[in-house]
PDB file of N, CA and C in Angstrom:
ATOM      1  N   UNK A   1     -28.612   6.660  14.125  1.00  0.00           N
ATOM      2  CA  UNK A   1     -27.539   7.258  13.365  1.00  0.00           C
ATOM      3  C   UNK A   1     -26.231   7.093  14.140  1.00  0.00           C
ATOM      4  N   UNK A   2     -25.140   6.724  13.386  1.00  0.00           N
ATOM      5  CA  UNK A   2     -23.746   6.811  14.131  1.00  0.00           C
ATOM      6  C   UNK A   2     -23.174   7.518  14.001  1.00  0.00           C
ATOM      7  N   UNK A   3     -22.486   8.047  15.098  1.00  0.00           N
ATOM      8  CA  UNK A   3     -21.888   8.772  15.844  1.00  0.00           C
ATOM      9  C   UNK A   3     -20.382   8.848  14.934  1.00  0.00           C
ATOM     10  N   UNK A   4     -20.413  10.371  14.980  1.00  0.00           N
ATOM     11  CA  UNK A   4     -19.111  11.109  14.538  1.00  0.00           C
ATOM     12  C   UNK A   4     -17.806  10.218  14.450  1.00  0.00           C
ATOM     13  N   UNK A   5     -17.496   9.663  15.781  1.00  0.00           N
ATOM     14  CA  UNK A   5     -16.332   8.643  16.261  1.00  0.00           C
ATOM     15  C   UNK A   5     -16.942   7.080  15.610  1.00  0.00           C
ATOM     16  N   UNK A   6     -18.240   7.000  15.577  1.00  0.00           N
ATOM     17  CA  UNK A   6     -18.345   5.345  15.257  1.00  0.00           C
ATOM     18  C   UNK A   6     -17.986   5.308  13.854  1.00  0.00           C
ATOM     19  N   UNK A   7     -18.310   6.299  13.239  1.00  0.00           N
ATOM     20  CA  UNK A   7     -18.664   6.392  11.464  1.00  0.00           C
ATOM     21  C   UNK A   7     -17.209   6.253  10.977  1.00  0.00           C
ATOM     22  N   UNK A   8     -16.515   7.404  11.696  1.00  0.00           N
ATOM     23  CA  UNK A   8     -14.596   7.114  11.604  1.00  0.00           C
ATOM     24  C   UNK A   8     -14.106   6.099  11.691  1.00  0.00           C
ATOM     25  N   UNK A   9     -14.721   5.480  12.625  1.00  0.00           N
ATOM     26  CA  UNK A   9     -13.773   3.929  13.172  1.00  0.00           C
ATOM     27  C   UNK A   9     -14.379   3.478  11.790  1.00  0.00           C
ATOM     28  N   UNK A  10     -16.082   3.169  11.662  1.00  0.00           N
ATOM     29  CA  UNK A  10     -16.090   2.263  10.632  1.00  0.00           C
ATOM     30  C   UNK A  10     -15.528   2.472   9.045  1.00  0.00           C
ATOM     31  N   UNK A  11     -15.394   3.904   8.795  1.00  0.00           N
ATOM     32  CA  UNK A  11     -14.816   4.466   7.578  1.00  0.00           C
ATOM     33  C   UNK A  11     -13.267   4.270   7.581  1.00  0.00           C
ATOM     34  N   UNK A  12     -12.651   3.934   8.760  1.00  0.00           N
ATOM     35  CA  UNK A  12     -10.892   3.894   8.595  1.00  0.00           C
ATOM     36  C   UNK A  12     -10.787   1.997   8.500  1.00  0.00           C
ATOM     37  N   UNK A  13     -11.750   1.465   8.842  1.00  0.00           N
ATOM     38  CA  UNK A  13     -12.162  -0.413   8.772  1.00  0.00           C
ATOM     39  C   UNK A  13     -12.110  -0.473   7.182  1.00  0.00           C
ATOM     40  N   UNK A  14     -13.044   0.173   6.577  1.00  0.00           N
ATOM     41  CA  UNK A  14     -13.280  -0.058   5.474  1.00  0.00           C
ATOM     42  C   UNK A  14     -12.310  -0.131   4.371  1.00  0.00           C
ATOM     43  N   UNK A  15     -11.411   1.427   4.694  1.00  0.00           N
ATOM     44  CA  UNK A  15     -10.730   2.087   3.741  1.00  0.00           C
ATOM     45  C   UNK A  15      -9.580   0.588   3.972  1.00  0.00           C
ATOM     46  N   UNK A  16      -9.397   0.217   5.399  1.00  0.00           N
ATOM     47  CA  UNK A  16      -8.171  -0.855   5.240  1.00  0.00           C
ATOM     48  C   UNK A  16      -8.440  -1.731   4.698  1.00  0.00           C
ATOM     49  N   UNK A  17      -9.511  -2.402   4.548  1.00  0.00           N
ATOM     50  CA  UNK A  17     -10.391  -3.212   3.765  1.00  0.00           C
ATOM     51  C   UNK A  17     -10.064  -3.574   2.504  1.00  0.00           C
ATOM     52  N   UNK A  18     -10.771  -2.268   1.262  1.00  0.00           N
ATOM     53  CA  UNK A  18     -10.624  -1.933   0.397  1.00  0.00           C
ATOM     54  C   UNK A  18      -9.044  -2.218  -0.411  1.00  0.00           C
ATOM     55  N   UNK A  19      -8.008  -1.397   0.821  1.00  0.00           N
ATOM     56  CA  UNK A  19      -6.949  -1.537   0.251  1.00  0.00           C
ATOM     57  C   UNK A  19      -6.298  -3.164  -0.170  1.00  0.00           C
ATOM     58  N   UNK A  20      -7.089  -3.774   1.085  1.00  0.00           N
ATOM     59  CA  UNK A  20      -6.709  -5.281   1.131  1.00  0.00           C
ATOM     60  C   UNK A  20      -7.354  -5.873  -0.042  1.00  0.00           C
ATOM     61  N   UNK A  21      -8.406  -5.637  -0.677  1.00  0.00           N
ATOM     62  CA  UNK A  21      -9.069  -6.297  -2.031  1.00  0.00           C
ATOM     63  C   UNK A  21      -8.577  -5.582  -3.179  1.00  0.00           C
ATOM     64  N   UNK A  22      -8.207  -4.695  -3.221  1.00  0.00           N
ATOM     65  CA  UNK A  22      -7.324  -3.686  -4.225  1.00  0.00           C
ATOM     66  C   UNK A  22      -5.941  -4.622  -4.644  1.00  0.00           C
ATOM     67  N   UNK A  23      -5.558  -4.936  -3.421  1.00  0.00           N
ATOM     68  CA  UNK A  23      -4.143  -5.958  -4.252  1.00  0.00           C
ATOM     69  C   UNK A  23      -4.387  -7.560  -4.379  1.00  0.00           C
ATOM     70  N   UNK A  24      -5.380  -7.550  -3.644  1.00  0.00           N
ATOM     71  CA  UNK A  24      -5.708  -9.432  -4.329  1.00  0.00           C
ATOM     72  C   UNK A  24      -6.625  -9.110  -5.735  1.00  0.00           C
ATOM     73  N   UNK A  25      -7.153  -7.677  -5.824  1.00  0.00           N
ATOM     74  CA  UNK A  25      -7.620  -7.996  -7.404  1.00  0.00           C
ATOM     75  C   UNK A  25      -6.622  -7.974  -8.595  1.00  0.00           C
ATOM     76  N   UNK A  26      -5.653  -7.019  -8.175  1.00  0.00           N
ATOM     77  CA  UNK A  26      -4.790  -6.451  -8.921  1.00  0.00           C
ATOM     78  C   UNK A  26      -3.812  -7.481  -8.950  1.00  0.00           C
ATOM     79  N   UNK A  27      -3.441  -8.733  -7.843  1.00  0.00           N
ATOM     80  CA  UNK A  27      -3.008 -10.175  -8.487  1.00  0.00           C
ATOM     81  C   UNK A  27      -3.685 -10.836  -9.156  1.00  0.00           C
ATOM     82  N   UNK A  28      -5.143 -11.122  -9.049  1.00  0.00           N
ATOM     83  CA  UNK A  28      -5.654 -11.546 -10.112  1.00  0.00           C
ATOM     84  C   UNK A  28      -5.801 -11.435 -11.754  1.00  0.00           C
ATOM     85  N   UNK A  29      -6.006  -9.773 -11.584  1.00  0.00           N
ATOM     86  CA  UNK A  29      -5.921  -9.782 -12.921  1.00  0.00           C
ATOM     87  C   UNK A  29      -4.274  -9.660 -13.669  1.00  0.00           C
ATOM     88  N   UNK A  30      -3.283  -9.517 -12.534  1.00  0.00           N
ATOM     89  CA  UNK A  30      -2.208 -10.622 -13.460  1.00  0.00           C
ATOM     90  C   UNK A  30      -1.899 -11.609 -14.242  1.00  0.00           C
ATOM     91  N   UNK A  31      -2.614 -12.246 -13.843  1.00  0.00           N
ATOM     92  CA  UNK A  31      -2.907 -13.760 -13.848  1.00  0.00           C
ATOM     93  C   UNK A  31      -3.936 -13.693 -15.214  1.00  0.00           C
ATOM     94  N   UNK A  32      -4.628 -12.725 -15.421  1.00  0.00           N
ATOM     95  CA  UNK A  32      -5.444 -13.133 -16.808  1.00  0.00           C
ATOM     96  C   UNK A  32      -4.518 -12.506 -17.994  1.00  0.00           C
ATOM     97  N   UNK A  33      -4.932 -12.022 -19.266  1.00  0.00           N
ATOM     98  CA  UNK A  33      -4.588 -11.925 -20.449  1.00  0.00           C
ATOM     99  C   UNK A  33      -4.842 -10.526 -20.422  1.00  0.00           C
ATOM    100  N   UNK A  34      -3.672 -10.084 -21.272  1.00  0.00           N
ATOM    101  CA  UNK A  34      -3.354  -8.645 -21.231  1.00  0.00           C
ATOM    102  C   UNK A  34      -4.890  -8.098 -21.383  1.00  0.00           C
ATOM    103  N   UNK A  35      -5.790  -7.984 -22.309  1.00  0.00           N
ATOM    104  CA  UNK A  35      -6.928  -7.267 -22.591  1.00  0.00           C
ATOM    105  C   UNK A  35      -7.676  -7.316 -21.243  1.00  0.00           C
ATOM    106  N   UNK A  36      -7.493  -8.044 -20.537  1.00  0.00           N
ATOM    107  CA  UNK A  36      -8.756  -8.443 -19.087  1.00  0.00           C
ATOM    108  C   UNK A  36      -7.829  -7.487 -17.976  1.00  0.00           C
ATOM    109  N   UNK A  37      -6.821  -7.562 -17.994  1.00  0.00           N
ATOM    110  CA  UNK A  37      -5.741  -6.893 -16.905  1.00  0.00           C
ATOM    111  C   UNK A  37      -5.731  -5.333 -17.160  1.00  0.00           C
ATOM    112  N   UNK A  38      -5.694  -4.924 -18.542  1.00  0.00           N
ATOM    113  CA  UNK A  38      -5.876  -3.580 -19.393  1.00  0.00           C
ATOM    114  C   UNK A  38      -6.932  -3.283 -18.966  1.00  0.00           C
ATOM    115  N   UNK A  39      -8.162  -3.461 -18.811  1.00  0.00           N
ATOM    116  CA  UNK A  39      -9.816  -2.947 -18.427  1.00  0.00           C
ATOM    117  C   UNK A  39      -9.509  -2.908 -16.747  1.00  0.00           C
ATOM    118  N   UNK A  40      -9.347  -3.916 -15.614  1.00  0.00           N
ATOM    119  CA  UNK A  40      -9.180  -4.121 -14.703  1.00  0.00           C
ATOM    120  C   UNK A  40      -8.138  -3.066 -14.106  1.00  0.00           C
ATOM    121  N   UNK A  41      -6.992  -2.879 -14.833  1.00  0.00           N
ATOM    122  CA  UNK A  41      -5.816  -1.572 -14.315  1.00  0.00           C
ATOM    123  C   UNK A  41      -6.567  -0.238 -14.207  1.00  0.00           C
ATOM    124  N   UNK A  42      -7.294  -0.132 -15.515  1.00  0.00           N
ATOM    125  CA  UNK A  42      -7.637   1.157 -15.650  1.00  0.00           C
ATOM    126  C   UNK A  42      -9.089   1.516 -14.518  1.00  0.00           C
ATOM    127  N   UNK A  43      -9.898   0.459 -14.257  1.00  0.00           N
ATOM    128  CA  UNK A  43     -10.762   0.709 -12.994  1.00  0.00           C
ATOM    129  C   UNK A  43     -10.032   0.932 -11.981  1.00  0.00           C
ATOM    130  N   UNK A  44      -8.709   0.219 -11.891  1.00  0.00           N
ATOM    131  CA  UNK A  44      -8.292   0.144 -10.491  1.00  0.00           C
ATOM    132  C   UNK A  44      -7.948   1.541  -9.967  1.00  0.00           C
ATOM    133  N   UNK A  45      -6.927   1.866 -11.364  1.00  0.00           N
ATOM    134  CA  UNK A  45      -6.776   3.460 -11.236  1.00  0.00           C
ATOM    135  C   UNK A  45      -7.912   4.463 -10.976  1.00  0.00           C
ATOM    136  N   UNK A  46      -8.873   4.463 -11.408  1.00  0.00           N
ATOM    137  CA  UNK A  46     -10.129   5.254 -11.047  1.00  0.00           C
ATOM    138  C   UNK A  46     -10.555   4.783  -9.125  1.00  0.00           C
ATOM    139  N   UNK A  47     -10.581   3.438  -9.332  1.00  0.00           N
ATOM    140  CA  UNK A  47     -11.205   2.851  -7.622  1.00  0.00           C
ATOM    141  C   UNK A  47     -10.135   3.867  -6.704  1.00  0.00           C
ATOM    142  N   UNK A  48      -8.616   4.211  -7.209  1.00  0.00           N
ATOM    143  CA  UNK A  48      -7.325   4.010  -6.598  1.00  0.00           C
ATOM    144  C   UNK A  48      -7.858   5.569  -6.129  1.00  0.00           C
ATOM    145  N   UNK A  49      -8.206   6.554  -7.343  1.00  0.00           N
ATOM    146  CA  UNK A  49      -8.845   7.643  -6.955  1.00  0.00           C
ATOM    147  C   UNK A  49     -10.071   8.440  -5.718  1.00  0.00           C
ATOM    148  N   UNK A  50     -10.570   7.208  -6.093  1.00  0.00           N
ATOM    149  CA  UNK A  50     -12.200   7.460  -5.258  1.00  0.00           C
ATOM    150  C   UNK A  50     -12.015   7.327  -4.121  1.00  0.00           C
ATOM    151  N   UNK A  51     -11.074   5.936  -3.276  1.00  0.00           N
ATOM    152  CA  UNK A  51     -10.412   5.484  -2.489  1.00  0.00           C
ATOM    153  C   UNK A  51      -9.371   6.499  -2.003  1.00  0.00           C
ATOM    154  N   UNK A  52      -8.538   7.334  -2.363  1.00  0.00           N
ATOM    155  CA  UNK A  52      -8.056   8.369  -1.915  1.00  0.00           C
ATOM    156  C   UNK A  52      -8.850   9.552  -1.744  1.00  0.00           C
ATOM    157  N   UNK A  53      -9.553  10.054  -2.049  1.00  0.00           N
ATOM    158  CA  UNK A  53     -10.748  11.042  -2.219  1.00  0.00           C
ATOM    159  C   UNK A  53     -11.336  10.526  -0.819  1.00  0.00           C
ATOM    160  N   UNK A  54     -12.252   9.524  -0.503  1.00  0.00           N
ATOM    161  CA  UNK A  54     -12.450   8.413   0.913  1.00  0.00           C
ATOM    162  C   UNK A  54     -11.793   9.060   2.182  1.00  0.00           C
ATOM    163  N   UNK A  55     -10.387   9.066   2.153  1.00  0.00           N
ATOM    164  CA  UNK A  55      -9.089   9.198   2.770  1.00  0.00           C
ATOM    165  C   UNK A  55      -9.591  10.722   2.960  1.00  0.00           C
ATOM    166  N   UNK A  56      -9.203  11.601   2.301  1.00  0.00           N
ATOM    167  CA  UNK A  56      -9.948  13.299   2.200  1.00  0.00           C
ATOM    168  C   UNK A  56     -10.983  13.724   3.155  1.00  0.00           C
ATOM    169  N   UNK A  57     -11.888  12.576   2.786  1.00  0.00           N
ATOM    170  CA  UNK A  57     -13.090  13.228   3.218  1.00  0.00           C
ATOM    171  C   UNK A  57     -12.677  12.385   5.290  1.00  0.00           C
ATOM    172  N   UNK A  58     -12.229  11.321   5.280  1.00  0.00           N
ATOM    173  CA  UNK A  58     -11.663  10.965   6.520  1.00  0.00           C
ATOM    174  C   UNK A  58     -11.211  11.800   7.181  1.00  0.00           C
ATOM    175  N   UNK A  59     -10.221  12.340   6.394  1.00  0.00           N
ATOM    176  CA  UNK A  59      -9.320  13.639   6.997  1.00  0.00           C
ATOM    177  C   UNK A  59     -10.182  15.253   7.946  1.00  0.00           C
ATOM    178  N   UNK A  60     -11.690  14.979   6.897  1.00  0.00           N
ATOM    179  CA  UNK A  60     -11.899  16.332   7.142  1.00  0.00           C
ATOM    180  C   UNK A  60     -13.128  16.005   8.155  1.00  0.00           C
ATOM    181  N   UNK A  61     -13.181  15.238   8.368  1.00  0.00           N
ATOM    182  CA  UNK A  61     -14.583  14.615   9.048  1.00  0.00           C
ATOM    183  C   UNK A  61     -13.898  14.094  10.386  1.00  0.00           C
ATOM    184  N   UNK A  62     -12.441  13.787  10.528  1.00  0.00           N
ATOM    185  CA  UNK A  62     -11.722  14.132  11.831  1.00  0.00           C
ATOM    186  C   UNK A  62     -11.520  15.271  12.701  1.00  0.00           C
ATOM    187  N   UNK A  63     -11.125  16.601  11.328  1.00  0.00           N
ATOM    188  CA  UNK A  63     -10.668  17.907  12.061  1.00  0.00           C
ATOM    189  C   UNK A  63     -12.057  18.764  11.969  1.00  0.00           C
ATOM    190  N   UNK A  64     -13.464  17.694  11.809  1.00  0.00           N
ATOM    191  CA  UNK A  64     -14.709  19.048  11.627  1.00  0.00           C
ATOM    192  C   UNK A  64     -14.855  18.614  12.973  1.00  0.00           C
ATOM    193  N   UNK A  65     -16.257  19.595  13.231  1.00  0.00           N
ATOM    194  CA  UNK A  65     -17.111  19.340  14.711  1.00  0.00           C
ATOM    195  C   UNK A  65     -17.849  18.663  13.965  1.00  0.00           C
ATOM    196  N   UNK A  66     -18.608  18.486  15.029  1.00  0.00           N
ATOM    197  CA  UNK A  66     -20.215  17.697  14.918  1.00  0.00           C
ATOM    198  C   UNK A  66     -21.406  18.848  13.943  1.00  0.00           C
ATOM    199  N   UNK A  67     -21.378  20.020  13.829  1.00  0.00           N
ATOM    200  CA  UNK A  67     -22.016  20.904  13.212  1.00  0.00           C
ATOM    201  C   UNK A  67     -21.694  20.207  11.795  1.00  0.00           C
ATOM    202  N   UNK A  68     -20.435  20.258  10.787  1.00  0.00           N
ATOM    203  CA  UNK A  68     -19.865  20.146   9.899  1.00  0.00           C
ATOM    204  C   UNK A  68     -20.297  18.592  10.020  1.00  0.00           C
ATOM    205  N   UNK A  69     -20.484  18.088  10.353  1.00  0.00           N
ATOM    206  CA  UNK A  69     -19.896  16.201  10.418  1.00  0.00           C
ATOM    207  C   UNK A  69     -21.358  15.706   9.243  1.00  0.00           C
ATOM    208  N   UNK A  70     -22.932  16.424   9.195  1.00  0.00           N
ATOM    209  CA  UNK A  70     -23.631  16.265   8.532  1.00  0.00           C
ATOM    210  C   UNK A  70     -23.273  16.251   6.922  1.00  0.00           C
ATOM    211  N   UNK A  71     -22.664  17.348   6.672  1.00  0.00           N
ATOM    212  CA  UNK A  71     -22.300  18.060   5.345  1.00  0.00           C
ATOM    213  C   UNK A  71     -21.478  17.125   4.622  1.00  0.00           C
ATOM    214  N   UNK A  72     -20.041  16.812   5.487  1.00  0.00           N
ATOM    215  CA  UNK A  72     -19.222  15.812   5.127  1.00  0.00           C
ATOM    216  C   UNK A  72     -19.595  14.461   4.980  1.00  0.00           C
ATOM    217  N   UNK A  73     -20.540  14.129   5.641  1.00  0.00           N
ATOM    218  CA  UNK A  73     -20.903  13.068   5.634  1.00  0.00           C
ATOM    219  C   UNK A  73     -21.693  12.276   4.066  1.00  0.00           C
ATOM    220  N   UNK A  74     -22.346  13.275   3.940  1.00  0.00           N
ATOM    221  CA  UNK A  74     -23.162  13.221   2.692  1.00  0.00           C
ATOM    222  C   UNK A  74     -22.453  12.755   1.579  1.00  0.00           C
ATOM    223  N   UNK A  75     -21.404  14.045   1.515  1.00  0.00           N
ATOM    224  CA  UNK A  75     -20.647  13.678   0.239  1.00  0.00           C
ATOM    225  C   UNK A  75     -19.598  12.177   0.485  1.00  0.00           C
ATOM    226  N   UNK A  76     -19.474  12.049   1.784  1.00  0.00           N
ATOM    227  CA  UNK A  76     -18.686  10.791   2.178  1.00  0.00           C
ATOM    228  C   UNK A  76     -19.542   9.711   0.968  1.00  0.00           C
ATOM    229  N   UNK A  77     -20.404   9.695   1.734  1.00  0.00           N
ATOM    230  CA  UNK A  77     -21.939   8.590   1.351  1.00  0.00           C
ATOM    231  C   UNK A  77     -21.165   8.194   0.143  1.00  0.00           C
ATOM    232  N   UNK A  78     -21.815   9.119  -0.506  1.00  0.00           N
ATOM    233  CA  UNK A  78     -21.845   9.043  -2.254  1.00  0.00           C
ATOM    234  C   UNK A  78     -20.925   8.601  -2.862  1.00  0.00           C
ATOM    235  N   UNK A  79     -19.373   8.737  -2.390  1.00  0.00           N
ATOM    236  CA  UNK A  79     -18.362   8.179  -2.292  1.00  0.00           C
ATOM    237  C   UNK A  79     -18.212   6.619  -2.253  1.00  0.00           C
ATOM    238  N   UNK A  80     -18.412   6.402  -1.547  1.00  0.00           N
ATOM    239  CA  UNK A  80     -18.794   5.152  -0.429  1.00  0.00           C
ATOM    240  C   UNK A  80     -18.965   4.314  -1.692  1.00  0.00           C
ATOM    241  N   UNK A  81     -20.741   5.004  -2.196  1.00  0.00           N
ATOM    242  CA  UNK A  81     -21.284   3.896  -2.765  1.00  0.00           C
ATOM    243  C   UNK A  81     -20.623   3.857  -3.975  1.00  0.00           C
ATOM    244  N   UNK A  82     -20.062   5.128  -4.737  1.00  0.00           N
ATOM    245  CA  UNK A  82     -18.634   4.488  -5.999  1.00  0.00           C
ATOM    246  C   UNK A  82     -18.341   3.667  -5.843  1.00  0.00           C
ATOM    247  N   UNK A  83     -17.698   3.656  -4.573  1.00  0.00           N
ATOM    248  CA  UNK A  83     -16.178   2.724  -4.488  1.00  0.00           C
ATOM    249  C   UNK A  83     -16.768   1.496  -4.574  1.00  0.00           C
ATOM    250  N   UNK A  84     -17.904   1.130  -3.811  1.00  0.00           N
ATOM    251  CA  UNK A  84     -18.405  -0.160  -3.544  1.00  0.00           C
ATOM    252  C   UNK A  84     -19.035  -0.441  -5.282  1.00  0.00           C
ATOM    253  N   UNK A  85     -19.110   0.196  -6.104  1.00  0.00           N
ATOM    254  CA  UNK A  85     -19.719  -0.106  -7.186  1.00  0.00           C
ATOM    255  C   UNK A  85     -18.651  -0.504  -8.454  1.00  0.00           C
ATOM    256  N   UNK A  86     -17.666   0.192  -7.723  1.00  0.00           N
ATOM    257  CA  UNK A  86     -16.596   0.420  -8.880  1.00  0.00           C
ATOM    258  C   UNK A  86     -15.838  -1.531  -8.065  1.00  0.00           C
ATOM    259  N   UNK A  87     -15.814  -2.143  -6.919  1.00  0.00           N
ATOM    260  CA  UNK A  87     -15.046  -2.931  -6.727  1.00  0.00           C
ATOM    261  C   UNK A  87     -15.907  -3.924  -7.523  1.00  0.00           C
ATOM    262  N   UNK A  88     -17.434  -3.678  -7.508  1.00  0.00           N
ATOM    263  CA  UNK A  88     -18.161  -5.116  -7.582  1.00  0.00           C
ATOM    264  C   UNK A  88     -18.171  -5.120  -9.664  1.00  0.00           C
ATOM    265  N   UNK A  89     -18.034  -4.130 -10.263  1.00  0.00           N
ATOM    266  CA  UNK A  89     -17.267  -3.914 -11.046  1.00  0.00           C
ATOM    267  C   UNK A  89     -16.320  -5.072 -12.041  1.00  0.00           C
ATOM    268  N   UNK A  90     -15.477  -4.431 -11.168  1.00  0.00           N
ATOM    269  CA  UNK A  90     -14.156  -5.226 -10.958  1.00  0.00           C
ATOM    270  C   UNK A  90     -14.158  -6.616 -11.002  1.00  0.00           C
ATOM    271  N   UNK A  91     -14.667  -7.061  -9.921  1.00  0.00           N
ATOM    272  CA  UNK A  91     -14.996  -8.025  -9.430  1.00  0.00           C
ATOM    273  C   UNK A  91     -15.885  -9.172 -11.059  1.00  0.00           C
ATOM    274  N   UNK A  92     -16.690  -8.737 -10.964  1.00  0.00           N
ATOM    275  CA  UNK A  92     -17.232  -9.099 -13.004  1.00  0.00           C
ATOM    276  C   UNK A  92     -16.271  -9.196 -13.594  1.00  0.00           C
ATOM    277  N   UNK A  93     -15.274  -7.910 -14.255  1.00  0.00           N
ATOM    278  CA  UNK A  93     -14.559  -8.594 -15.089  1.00  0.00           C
ATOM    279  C   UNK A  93     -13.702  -9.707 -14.718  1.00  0.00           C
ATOM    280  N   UNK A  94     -13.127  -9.820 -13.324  1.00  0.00           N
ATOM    281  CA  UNK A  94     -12.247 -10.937 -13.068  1.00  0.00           C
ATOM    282  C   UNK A  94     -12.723 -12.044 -13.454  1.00  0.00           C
ATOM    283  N   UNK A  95     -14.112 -11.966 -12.645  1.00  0.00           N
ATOM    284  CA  UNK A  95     -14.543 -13.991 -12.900  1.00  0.00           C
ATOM    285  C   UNK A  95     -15.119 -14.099 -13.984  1.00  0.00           C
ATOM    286  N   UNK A  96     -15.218 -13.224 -15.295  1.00  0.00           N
ATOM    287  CA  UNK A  96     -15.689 -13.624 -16.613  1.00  0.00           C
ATOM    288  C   UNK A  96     -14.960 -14.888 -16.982  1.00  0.00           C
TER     289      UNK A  96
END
């Protein structure tokens, strides 16, 4: 299991990550036809959510102890796997 500090480092990697595929999708679906860009905006806005929510739980999983770090973690998780569900998502409608 990783460690309080490893999970942060890898959760603040990610979140920069994310943000970095957030605007090469969101050029892409420029680039398609209003109806494909219309479906694609409106995930993004939801991803844009979950992805800040991410950020939250970052926040609180910095200022917990290690007692708390289980609890937060959990709901981190679940998070996590949205976001990663909501990009690959995404990701479909682009290359239709």
């Amino acid at each position: 299991m990783a460690s309080r500090e490893e999970y942060i480092d890898k959760l603040e990697t990610q979140l920069r990550e994310w943000n970095t595929q957030i605007d090469k999708l969101q050029e892409k679906a420029n680039k398609e036809s209003q109806d494909l860009k219309a479906k694609v905006d409106e995930r993004l806005v939801t991803l844009q959510k979950k992805r800040g929510q991410l950020r939250d739980k970052l926040d609180k999983i910095k200022d917990s102890g290690d007692e708390t770090f289980d609890d937060i973690k959990a709901d981190t998780e679940k998070l996590w796997k949205d976001v990663k569900k909501g990009f690959s998502e995404i990701r479909e409608i682009v290359t239709e």
